[in-house]
Every structure is written in C-alpha cells, then in structure tokens.
N, C-alpha and C. Protein backbone atom coordinates (compact mmCIF):
# COMPACT_ATOMS: atom_id res chain seq x y z
N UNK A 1 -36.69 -24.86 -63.53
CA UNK A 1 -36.41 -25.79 -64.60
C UNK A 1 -35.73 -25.04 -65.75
N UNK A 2 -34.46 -25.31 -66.09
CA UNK A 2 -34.06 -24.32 -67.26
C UNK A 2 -34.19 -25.31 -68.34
N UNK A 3 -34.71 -26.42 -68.02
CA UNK A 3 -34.85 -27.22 -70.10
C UNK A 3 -35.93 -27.88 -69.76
N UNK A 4 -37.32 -26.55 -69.55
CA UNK A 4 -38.41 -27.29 -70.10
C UNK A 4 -38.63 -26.51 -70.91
N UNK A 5 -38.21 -26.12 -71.74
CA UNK A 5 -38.51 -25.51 -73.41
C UNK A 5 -38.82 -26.95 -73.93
N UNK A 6 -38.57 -28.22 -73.49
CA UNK A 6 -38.91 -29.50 -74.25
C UNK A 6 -40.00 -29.79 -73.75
N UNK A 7 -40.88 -29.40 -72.93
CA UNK A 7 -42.43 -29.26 -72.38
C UNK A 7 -43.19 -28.29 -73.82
N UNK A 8 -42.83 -27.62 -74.37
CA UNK A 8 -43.14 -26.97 -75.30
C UNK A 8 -42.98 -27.44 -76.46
N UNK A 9 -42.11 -27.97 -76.56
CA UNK A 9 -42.03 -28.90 -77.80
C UNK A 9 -43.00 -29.98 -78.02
N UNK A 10 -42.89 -30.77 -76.66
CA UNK A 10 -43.75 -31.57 -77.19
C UNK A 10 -45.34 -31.01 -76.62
N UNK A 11 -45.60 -30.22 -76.25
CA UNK A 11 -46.49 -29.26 -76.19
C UNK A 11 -47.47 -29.08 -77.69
N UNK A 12 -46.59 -28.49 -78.52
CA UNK A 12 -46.43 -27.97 -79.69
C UNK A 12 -46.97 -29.67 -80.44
N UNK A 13 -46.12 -30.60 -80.17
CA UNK A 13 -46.10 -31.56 -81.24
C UNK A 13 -47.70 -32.44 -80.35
N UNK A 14 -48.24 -32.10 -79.52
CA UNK A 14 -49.35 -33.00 -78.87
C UNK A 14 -50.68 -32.39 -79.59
N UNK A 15 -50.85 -30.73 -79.51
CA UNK A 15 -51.15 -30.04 -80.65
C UNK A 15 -51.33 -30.48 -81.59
N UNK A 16 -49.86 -30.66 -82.63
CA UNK A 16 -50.74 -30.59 -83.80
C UNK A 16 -50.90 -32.01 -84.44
N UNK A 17 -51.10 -33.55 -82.85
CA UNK A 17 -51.74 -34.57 -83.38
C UNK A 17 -52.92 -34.58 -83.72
N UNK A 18 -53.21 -33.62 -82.09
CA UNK A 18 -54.87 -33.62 -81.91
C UNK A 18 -55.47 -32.73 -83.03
N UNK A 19 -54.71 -32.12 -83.94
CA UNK A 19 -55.43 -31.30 -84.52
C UNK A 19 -55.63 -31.93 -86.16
N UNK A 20 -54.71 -32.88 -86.33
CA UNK A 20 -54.66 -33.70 -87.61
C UNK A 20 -54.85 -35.05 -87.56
N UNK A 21 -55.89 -35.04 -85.95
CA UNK A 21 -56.34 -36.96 -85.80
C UNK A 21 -55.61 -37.87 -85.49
N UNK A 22 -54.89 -37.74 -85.15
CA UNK A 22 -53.66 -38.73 -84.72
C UNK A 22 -54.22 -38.46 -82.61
N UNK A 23 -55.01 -39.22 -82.41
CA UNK A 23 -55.45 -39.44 -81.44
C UNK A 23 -54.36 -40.01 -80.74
N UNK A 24 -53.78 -41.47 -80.79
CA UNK A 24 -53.24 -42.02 -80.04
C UNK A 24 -51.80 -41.48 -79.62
N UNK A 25 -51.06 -40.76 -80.66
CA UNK A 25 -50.11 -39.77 -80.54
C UNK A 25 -50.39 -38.97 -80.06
N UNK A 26 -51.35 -38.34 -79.55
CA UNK A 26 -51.79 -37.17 -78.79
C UNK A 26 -51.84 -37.42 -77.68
N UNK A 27 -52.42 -38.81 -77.21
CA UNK A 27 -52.64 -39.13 -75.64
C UNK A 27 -50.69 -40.00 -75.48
N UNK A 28 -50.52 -40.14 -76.25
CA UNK A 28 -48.82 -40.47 -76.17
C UNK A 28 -47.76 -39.41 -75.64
N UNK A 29 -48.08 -38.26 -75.97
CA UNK A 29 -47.15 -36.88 -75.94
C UNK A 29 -47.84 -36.38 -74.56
N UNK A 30 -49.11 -36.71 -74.54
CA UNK A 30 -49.91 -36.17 -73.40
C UNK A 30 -48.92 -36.78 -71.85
N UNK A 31 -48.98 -38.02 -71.96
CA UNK A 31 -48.53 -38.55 -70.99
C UNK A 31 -46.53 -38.62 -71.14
N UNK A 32 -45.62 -38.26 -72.12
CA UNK A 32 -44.58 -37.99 -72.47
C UNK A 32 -44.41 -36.86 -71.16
N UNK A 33 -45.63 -36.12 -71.74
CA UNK A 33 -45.65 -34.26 -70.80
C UNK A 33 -45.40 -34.46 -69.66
N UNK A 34 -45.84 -35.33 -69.24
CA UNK A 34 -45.86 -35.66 -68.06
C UNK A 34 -44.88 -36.45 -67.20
N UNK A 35 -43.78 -37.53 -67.87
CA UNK A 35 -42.91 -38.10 -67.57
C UNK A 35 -41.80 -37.20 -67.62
N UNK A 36 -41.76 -36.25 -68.57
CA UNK A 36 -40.64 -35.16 -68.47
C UNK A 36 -40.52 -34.11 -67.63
N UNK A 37 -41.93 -34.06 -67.38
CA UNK A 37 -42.20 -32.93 -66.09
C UNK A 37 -41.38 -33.67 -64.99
N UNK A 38 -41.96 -34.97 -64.86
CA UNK A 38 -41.42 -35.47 -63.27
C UNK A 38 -39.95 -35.49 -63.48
N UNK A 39 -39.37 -35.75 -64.44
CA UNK A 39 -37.74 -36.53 -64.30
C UNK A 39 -37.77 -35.24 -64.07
N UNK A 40 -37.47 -34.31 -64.90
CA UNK A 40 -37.21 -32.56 -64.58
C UNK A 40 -37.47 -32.19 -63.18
N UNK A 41 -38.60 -32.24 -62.63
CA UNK A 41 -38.60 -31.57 -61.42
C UNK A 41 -37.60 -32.69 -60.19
N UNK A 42 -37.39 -34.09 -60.37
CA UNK A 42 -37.09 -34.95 -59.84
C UNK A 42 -35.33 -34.38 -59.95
N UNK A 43 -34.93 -34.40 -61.28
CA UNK A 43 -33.65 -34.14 -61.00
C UNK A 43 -33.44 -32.85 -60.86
N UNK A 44 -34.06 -31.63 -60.70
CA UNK A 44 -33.92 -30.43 -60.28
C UNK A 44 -34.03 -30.43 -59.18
N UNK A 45 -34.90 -31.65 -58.00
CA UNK A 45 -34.76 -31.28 -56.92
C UNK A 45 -33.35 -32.23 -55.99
N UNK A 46 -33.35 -33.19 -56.78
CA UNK A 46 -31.96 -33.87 -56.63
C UNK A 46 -30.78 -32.38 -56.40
N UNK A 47 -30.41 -31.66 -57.54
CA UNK A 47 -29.70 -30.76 -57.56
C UNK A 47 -29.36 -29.87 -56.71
N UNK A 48 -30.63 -29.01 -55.97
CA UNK A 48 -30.80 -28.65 -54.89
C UNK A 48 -30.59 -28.98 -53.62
N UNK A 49 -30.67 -30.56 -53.74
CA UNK A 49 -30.51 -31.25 -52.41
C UNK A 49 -28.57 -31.11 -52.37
N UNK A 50 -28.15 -31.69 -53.51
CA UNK A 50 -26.84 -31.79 -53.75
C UNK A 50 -25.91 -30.25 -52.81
N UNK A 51 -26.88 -29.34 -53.74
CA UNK A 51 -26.50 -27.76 -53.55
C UNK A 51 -26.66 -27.30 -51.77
N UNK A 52 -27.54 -27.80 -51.09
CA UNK A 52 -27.68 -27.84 -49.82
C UNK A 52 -27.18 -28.72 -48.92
N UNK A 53 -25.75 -29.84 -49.25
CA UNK A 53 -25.39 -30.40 -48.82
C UNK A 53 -26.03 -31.83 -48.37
N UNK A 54 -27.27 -32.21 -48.63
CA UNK A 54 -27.69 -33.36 -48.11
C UNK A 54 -27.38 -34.55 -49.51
N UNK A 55 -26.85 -35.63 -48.86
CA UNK A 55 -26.45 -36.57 -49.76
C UNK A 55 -27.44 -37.73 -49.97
N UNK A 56 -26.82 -38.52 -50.63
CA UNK A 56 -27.86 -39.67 -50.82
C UNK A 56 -28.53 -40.65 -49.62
N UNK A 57 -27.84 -40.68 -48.59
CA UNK A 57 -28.04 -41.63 -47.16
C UNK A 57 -29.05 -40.53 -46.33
N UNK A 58 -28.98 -39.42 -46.72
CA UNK A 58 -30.00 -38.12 -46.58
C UNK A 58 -29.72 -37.68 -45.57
N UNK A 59 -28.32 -37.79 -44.98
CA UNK A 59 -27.57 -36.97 -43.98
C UNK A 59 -26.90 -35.61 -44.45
N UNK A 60 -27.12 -34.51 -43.99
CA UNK A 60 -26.59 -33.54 -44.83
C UNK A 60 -24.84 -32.99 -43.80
N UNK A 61 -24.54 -32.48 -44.76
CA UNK A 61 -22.80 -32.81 -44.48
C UNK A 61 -22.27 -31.07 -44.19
N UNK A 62 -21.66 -30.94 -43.16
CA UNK A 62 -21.22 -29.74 -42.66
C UNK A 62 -19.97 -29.30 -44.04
N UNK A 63 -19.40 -28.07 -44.05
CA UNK A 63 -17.94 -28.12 -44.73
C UNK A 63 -17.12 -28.85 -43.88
N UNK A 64 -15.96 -29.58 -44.72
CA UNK A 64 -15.39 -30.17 -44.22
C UNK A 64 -15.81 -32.16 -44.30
N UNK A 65 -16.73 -32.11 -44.76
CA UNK A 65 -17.31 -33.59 -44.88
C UNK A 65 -17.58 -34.36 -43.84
N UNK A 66 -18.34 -33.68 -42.51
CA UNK A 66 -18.35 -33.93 -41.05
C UNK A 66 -19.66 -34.15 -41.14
N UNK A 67 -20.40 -34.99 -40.60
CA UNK A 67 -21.76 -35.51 -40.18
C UNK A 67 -22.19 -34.56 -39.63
N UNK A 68 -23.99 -33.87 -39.97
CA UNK A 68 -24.50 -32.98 -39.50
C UNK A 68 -24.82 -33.53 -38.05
N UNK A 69 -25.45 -34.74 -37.85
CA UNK A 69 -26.06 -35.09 -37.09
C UNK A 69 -25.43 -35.89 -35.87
C-alpha cells in the first residue's frame, strides 16, 4: 500500500476523539479505518491483477492480446 499514510491520519484523528469525548467520532473514524483499508487493499489488488495480465472477464491475456485459455 503506498497511501496508507491516510490510515494514520485518521489513526491520529480517531485518537484524539477518544481522547477529548467525542465518542461517536471515534467509532466514525474507527470504521472510516476500515473502509479505507478495504478500498486500498481492493484497488491494490485490482493493480496487481492488471500487472499480471488478468482482466476484468478474469481471463488472463498472453503478450500479444491472445486468450490464455
């Protein structure tokens, strides 16, 4: 993941709800953490797939744009 430095951010900002009572903002960022984790790992593994040739119909494609299968 090269941009979860924004896992830290709101890391940082879930912190300092819970620490100044802001409860519901805390369980807000809590679960934020968590939606950003998935898109992140979701489109990082999209990327990979891209990078290994398999496309969206989830046939992966020789050079040349020839059906593996």
């Amino acid at each position: 993941m090269r941009n979860d430095w924004i896992l830290d951010v709101l890391t940082d900002l879930r912190t300092f709800a819970e620490q100044n009572g802001l409860t519901t903002s805390a369980e807000q960022l809590a679960d934020t953490c968590l939606v950003v984790a998935a898109e992140l790992s979701n489109r990082d593994q999209a990327a990979l797939s891209e990078q290994a040739g398999v496309h969206g119909d989830g046939v992966a494609r020789l050079s040349g744009g020839y059906s593996a299968s």
